[in-house]
N, C-alpha and C. Protein backbone atom coordinates (compact mmCIF):
# COMPACT_ATOMS: atom_id res chain seq x y z
N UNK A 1 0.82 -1.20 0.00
CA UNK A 1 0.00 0.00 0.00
C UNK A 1 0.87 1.27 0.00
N UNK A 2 1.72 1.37 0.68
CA UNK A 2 2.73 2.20 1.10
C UNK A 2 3.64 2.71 0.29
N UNK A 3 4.20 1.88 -0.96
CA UNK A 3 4.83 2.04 -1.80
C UNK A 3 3.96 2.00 -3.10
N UNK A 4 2.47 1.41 -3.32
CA UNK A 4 1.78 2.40 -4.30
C UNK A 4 1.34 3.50 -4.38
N UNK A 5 1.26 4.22 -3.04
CA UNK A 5 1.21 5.91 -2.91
C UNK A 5 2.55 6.55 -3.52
N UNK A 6 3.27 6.32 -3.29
CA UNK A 6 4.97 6.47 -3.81
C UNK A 6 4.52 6.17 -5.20
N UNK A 7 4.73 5.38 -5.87
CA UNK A 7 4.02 5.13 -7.49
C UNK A 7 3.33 6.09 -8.02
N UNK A 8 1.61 6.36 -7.79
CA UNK A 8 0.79 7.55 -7.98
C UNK A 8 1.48 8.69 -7.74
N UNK A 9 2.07 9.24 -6.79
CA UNK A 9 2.38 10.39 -6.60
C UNK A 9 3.50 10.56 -7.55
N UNK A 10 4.42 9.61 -8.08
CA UNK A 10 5.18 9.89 -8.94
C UNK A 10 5.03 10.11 -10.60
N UNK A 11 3.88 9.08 -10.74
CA UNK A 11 3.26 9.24 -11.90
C UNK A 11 2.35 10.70 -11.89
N UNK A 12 1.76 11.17 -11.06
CA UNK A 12 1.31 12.09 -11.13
C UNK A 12 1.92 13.51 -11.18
N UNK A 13 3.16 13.60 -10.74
CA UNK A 13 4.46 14.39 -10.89
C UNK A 13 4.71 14.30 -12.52
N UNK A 14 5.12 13.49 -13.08
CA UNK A 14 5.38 12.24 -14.34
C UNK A 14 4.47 13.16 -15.32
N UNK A 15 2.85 13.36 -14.79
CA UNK A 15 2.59 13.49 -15.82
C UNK A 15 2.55 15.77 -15.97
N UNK A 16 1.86 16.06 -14.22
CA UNK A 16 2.03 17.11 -14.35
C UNK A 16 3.18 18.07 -14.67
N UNK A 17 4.05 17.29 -14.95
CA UNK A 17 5.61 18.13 -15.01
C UNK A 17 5.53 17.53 -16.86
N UNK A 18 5.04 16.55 -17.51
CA UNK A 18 5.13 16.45 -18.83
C UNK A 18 3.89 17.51 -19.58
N UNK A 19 3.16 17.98 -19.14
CA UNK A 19 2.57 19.50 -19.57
C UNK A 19 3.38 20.62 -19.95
N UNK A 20 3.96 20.69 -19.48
CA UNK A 20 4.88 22.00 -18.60
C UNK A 20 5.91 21.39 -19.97
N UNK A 21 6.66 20.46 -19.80
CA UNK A 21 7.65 20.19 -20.97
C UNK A 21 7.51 20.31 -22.45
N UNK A 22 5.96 19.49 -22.23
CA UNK A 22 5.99 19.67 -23.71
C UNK A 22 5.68 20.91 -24.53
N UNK A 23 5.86 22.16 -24.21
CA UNK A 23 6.22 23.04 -24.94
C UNK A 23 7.73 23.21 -25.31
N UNK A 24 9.08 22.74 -24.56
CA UNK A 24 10.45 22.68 -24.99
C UNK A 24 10.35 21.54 -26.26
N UNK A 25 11.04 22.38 -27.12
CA UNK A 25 11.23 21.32 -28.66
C UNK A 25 12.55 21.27 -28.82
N UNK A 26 13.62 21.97 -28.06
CA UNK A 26 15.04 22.36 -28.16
C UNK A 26 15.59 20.72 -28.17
N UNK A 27 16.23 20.84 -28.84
CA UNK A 27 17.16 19.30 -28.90
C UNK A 27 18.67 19.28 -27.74
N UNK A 28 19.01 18.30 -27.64
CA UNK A 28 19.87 18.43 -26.38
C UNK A 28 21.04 18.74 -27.04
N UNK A 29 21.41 18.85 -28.43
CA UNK A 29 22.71 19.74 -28.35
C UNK A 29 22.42 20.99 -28.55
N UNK A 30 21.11 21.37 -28.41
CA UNK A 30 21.04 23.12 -28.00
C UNK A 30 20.88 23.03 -26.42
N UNK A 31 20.47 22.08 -26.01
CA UNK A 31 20.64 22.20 -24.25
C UNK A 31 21.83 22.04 -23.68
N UNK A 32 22.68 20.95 -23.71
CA UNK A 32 23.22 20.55 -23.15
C UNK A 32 24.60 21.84 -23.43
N UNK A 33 24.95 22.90 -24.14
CA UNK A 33 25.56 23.81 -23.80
C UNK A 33 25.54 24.92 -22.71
N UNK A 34 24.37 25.14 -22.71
CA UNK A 34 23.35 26.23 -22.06
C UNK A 34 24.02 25.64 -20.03
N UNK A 35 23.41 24.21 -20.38
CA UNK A 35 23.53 22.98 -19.04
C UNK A 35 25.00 23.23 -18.53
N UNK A 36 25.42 23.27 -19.61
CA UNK A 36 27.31 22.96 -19.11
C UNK A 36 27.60 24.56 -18.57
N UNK A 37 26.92 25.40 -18.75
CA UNK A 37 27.39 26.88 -18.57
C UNK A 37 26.46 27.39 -17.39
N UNK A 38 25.68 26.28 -16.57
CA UNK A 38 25.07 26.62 -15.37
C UNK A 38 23.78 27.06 -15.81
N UNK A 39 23.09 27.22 -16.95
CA UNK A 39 21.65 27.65 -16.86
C UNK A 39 21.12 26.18 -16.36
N UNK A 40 20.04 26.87 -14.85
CA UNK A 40 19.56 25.54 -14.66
C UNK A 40 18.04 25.16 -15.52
N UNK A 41 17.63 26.12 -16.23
CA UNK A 41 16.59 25.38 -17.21
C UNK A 41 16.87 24.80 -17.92
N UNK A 42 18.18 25.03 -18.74
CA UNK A 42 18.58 23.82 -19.46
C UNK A 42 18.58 22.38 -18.71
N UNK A 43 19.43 22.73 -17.70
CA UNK A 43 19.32 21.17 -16.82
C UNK A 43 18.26 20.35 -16.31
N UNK A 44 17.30 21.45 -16.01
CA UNK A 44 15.86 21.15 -15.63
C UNK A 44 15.67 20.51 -16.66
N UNK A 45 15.73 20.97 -17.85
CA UNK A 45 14.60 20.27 -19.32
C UNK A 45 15.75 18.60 -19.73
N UNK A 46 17.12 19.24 -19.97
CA UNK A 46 17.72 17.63 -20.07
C UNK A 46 17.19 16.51 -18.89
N UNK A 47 17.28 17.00 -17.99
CA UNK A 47 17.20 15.86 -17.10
C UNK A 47 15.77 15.53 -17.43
N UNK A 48 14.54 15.98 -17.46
CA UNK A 48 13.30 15.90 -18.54
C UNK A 48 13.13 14.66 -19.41
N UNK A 49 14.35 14.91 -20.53
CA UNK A 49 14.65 14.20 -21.53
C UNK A 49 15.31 13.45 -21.22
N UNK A 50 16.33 13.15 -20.13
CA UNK A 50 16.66 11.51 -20.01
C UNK A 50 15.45 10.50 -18.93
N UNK A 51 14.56 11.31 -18.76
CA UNK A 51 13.78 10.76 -17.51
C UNK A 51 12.81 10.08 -18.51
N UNK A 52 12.53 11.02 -19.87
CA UNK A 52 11.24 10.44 -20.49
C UNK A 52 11.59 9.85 -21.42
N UNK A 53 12.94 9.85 -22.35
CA UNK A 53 13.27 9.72 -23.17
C UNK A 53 13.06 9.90 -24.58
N UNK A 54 13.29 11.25 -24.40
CA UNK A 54 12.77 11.71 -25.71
C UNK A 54 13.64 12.58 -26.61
N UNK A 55 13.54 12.62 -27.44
CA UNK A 55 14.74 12.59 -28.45
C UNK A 55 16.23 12.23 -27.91
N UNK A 56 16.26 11.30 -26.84
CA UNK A 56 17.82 10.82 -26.40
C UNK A 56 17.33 9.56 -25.74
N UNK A 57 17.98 8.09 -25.65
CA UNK A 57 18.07 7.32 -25.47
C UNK A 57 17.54 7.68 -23.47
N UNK A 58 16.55 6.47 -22.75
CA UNK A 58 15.79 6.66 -21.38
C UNK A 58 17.20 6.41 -20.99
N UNK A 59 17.57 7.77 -19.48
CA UNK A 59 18.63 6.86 -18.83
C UNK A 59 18.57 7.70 -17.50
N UNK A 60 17.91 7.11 -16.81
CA UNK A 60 17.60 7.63 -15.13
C UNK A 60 19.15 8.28 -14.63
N UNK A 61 20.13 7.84 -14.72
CA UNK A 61 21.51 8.28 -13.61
C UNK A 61 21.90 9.53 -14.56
N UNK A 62 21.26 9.62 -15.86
CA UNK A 62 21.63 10.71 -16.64
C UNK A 62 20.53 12.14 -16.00
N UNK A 63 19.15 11.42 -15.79
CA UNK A 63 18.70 12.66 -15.45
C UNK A 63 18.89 13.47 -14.12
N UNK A 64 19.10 12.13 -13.45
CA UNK A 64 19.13 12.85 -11.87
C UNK A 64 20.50 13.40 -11.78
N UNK A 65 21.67 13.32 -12.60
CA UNK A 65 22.66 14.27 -12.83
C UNK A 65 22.32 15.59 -13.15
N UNK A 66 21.45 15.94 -13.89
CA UNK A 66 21.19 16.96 -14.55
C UNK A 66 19.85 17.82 -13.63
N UNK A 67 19.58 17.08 -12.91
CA UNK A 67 18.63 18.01 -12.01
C UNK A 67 19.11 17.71 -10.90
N UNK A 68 20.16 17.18 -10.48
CA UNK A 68 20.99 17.44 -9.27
C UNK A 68 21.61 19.05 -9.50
N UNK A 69 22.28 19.31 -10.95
CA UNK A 69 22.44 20.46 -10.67
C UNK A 69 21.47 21.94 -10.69
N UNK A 70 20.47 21.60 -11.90
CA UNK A 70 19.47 22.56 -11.34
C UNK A 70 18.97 22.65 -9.79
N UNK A 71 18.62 21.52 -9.34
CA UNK A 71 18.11 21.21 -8.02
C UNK A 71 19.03 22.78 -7.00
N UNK A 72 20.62 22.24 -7.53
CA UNK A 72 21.86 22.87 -6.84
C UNK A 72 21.47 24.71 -7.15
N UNK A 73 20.60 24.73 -8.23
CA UNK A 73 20.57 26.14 -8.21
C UNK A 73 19.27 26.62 -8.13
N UNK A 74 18.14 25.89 -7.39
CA UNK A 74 17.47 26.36 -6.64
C UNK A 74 16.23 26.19 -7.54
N UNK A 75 15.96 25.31 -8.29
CA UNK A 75 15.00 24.99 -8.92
C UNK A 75 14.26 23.43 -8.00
N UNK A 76 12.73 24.49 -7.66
CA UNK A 76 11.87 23.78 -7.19
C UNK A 76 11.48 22.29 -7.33
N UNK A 77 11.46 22.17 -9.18
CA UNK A 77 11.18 21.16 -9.26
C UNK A 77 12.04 19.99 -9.83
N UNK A 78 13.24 20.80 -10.03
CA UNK A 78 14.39 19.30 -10.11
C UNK A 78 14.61 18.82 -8.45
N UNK A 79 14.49 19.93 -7.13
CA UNK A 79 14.36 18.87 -6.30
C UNK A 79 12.86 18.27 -5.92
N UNK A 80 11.93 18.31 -6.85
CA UNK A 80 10.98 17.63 -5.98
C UNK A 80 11.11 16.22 -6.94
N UNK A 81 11.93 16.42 -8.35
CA UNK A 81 11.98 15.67 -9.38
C UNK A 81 13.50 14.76 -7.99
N UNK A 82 14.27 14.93 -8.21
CA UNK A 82 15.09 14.26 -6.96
C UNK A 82 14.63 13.66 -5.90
N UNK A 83 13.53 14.02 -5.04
CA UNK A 83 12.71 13.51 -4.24
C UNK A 83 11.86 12.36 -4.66
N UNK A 84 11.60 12.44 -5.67
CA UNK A 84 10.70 10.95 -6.26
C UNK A 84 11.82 9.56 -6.77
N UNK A 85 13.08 10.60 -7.58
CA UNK A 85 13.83 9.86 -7.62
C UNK A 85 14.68 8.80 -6.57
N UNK A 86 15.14 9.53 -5.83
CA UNK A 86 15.48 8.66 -4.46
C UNK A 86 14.08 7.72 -3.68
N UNK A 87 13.04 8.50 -3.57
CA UNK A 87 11.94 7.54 -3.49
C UNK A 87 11.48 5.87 -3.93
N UNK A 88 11.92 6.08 -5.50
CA UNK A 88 11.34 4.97 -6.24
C UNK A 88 13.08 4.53 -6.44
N UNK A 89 14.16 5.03 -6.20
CA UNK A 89 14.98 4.07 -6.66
C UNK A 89 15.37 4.22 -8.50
N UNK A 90 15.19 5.56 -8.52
CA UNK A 90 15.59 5.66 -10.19
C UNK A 90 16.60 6.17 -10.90
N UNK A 91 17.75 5.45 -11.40
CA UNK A 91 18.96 6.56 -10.98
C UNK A 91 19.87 6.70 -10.33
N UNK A 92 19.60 6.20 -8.95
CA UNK A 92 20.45 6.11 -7.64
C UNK A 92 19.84 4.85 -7.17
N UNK A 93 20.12 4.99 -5.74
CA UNK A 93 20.15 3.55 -4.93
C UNK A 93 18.30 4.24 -3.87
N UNK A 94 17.86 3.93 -3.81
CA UNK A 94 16.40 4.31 -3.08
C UNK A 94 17.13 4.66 -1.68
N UNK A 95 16.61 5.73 -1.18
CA UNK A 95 17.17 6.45 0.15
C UNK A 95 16.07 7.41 0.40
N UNK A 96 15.63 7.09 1.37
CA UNK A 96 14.15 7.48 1.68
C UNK A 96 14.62 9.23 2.56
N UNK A 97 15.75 9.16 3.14
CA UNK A 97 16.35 10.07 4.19
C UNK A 97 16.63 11.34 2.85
N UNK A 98 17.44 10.98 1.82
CA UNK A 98 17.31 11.65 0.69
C UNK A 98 16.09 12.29 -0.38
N UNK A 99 14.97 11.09 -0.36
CA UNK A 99 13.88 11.75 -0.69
C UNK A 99 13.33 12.29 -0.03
N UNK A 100 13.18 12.26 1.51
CA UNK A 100 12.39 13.51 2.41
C UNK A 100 13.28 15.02 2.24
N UNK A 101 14.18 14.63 2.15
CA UNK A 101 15.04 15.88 2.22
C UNK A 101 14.82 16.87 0.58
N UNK A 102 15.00 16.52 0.02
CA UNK A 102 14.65 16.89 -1.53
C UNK A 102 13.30 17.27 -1.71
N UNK A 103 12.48 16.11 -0.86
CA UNK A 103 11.03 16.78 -1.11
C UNK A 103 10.74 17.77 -0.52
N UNK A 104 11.10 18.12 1.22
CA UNK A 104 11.38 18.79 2.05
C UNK A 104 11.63 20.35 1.28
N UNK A 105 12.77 20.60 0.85
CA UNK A 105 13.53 21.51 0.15
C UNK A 105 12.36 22.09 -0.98
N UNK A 106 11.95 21.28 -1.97
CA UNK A 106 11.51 21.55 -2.86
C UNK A 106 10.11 22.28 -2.21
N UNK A 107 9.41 21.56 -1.35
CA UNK A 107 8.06 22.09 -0.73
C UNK A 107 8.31 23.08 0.22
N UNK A 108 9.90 23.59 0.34
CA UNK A 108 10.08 25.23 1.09
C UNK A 108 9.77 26.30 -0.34
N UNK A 109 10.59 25.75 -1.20
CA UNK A 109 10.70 26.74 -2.39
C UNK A 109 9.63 26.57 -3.15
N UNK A 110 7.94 26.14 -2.42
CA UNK A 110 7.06 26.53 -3.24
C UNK A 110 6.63 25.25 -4.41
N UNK A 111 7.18 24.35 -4.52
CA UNK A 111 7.06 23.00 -5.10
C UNK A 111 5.60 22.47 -4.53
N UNK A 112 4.04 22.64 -4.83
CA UNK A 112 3.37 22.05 -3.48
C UNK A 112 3.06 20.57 -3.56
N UNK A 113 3.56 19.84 -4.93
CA UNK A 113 2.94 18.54 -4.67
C UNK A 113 4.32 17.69 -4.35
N UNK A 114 5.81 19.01 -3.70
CA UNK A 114 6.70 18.06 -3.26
C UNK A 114 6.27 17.59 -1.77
N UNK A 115 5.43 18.23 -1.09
CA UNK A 115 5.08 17.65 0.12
C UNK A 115 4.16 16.84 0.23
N UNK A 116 3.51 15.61 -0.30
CA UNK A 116 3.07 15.01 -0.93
C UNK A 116 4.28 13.72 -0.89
N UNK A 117 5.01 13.90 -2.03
CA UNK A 117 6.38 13.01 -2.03
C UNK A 117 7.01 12.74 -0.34
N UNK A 118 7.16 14.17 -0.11
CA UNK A 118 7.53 13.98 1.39
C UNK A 118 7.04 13.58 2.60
N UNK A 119 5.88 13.44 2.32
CA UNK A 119 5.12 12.83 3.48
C UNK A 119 4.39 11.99 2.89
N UNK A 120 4.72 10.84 1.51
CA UNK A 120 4.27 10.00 1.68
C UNK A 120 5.48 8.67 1.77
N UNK A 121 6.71 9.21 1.66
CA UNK A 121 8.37 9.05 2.26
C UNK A 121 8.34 8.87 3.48
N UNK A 122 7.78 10.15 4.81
CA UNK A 122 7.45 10.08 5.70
C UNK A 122 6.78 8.71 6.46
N UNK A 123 6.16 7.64 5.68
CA UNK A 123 5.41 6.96 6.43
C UNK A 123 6.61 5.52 6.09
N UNK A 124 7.08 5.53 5.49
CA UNK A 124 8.03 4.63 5.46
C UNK A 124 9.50 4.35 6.11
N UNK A 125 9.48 5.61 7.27
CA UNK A 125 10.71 6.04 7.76
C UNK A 125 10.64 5.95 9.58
N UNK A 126 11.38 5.88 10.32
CA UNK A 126 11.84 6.06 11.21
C UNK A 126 11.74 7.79 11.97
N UNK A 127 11.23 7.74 13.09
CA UNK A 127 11.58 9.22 13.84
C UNK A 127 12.70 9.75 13.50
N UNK A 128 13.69 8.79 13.89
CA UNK A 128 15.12 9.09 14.03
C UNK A 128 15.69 9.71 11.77
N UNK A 129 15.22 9.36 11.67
CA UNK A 129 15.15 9.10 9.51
C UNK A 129 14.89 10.59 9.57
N UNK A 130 13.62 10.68 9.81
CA UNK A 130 12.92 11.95 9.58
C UNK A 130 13.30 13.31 10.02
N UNK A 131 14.02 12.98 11.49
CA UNK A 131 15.18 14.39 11.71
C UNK A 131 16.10 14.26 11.14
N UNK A 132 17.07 13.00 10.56
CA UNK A 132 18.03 13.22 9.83
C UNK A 132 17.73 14.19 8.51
N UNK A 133 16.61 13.64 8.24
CA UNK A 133 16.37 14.22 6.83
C UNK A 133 16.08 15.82 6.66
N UNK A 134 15.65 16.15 8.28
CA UNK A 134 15.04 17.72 8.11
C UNK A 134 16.54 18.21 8.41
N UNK A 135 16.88 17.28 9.22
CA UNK A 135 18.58 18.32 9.48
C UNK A 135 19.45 18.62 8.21
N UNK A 136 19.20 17.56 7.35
CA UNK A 136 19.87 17.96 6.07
C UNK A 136 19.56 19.03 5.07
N UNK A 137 18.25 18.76 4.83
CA UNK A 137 17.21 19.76 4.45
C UNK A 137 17.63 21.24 4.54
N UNK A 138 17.63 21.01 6.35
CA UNK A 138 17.87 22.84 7.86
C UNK A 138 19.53 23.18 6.48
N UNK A 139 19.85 22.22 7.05
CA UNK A 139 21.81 22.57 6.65
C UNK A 139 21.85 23.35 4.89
N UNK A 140 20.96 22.75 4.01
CA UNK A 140 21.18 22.77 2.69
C UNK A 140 20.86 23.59 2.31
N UNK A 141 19.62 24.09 3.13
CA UNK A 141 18.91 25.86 2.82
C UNK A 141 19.58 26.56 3.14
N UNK A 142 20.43 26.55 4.93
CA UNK A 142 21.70 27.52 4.93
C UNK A 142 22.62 27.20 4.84
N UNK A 143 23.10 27.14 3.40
CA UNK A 143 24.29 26.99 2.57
C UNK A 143 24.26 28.45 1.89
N UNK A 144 25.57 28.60 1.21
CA UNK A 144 25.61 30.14 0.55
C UNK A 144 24.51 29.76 -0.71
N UNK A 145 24.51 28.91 -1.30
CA UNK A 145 23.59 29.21 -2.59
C UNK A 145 22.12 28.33 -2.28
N UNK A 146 21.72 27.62 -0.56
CA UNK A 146 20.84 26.58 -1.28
C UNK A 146 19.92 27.58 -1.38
N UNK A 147 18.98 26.72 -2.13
CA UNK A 147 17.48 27.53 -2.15
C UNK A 147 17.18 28.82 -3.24
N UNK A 148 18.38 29.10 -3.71
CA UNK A 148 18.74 30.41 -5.11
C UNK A 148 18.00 29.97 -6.26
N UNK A 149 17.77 31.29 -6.87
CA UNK A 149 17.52 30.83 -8.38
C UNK A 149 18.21 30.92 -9.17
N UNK A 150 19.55 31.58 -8.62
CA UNK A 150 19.98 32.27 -9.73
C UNK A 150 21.62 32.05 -9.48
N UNK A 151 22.75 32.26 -9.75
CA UNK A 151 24.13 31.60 -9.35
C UNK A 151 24.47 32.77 -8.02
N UNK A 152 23.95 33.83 -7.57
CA UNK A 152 24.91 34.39 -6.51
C UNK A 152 24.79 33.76 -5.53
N UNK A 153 25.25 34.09 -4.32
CA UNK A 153 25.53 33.47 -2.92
C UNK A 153 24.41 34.40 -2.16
N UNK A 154 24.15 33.53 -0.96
CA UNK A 154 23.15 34.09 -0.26
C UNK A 154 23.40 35.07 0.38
N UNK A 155 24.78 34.98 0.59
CA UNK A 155 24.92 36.46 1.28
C UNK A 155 25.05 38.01 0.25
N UNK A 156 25.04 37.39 -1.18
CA UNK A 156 25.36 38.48 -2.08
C UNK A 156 23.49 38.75 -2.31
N UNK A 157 22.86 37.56 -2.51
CA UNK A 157 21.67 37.79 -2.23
C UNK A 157 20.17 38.17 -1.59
N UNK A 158 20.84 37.94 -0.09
CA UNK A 158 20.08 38.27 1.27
C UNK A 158 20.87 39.05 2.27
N UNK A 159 21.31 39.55 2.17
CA UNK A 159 22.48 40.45 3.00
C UNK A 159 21.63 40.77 4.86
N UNK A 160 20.14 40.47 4.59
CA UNK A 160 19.12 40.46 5.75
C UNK A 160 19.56 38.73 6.83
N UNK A 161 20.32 37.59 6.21
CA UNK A 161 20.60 36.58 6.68
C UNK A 161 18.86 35.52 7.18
N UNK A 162 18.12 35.74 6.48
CA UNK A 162 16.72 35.36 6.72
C UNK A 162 17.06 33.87 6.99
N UNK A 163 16.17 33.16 7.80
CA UNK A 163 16.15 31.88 8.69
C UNK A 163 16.04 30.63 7.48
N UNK A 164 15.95 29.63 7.64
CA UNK A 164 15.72 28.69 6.53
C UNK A 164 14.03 28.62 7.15
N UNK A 165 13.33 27.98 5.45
CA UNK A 165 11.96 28.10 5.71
C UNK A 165 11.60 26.65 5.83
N UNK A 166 12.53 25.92 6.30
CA UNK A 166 12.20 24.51 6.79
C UNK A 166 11.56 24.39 7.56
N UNK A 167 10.49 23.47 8.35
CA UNK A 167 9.75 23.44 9.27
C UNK A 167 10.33 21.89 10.18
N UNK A 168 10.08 21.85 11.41
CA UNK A 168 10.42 20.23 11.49
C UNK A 168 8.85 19.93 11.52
N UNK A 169 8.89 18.75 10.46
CA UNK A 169 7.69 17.92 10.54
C UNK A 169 7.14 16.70 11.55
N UNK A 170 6.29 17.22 12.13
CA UNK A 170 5.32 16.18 13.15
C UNK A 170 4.76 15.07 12.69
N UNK A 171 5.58 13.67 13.06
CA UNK A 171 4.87 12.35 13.03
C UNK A 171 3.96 11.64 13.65
């Protein structure tokens, strides 16, 4: 039961995030320059295209590379796209402490069906899991760039030092 909520919620990610794509027609050697030079929409959309496989051969460890680094620059939904990934095991090795955290992250920056991912991660985890995961989460938002949209540092960006908008979640 537990792990077909994990399923739905991913397919349903799967499909609401393939709306949204299918307006990009750019082929990946017009992306994958853009990608290499830090735009994270490029990375957002490759990792897209190795997830769905479309105009490039399906290859999961290819996409979650590529929205590891959007993720890295503060795009909502390569980490809520990371959060499903570690979830289901696609790509990487399944790490549930990793998908709360990603989903976590993503559902600070406004992602809302990453909390969803994250609390349905949540029921498959440990007390002890679940603070690991927010502590990582706490740590990753105050980093100089987590949580950015854009490449400066948080202190070039928030010079106010504002709190992380993590919450600890109640089991």
């Amino acid at each position: 039961m537990k792990k077909s909520i994990l399923v739905v919620i991913a397919v349903f990610t799967f499909f609401t995030h393939s709306l949204v794509f299918a307006e990009n027609t750019a082929s990946e050697n017009e992306l994958k320059p853009l990608a290499e030079q830090g735009d994270a929409k490029a990375q957002y959309d490759l990792g897209r295209m190795y997830y769905k496989g479309e105009r490039v051969a399906q290859d999961y460890k290819e996409a979650v590379k590529w929205w590891r680094l959007a993720a890295e620059r503060g795009r909502a939904d390569a980490q809520h796209m990371l959060g499903v990934m570690y979830s289901e095991g696609l790509g990487v090795a399944q790490n549930y402490i990793e998908a709360h955290k990603w989903a976590n992250i993503a559902g600070a920056n406004g992602e809302k069906t990453a909390t969803k991912v994250r609390d349905a991660v949540a029921k498959q985890m440990t007390p002890e899991q679940i603070a690991e995961a927010q502590r990582l989460a706490k740590e990753w938002m105050e980093t100089d760039t987590g949580g950015l949209k854009d490449n400066t540092t948080k202190k070039e960006h928030d010079t106010k030092g504002n709190p992380s908008k993590i919450k600890p979640q109640n089991k």
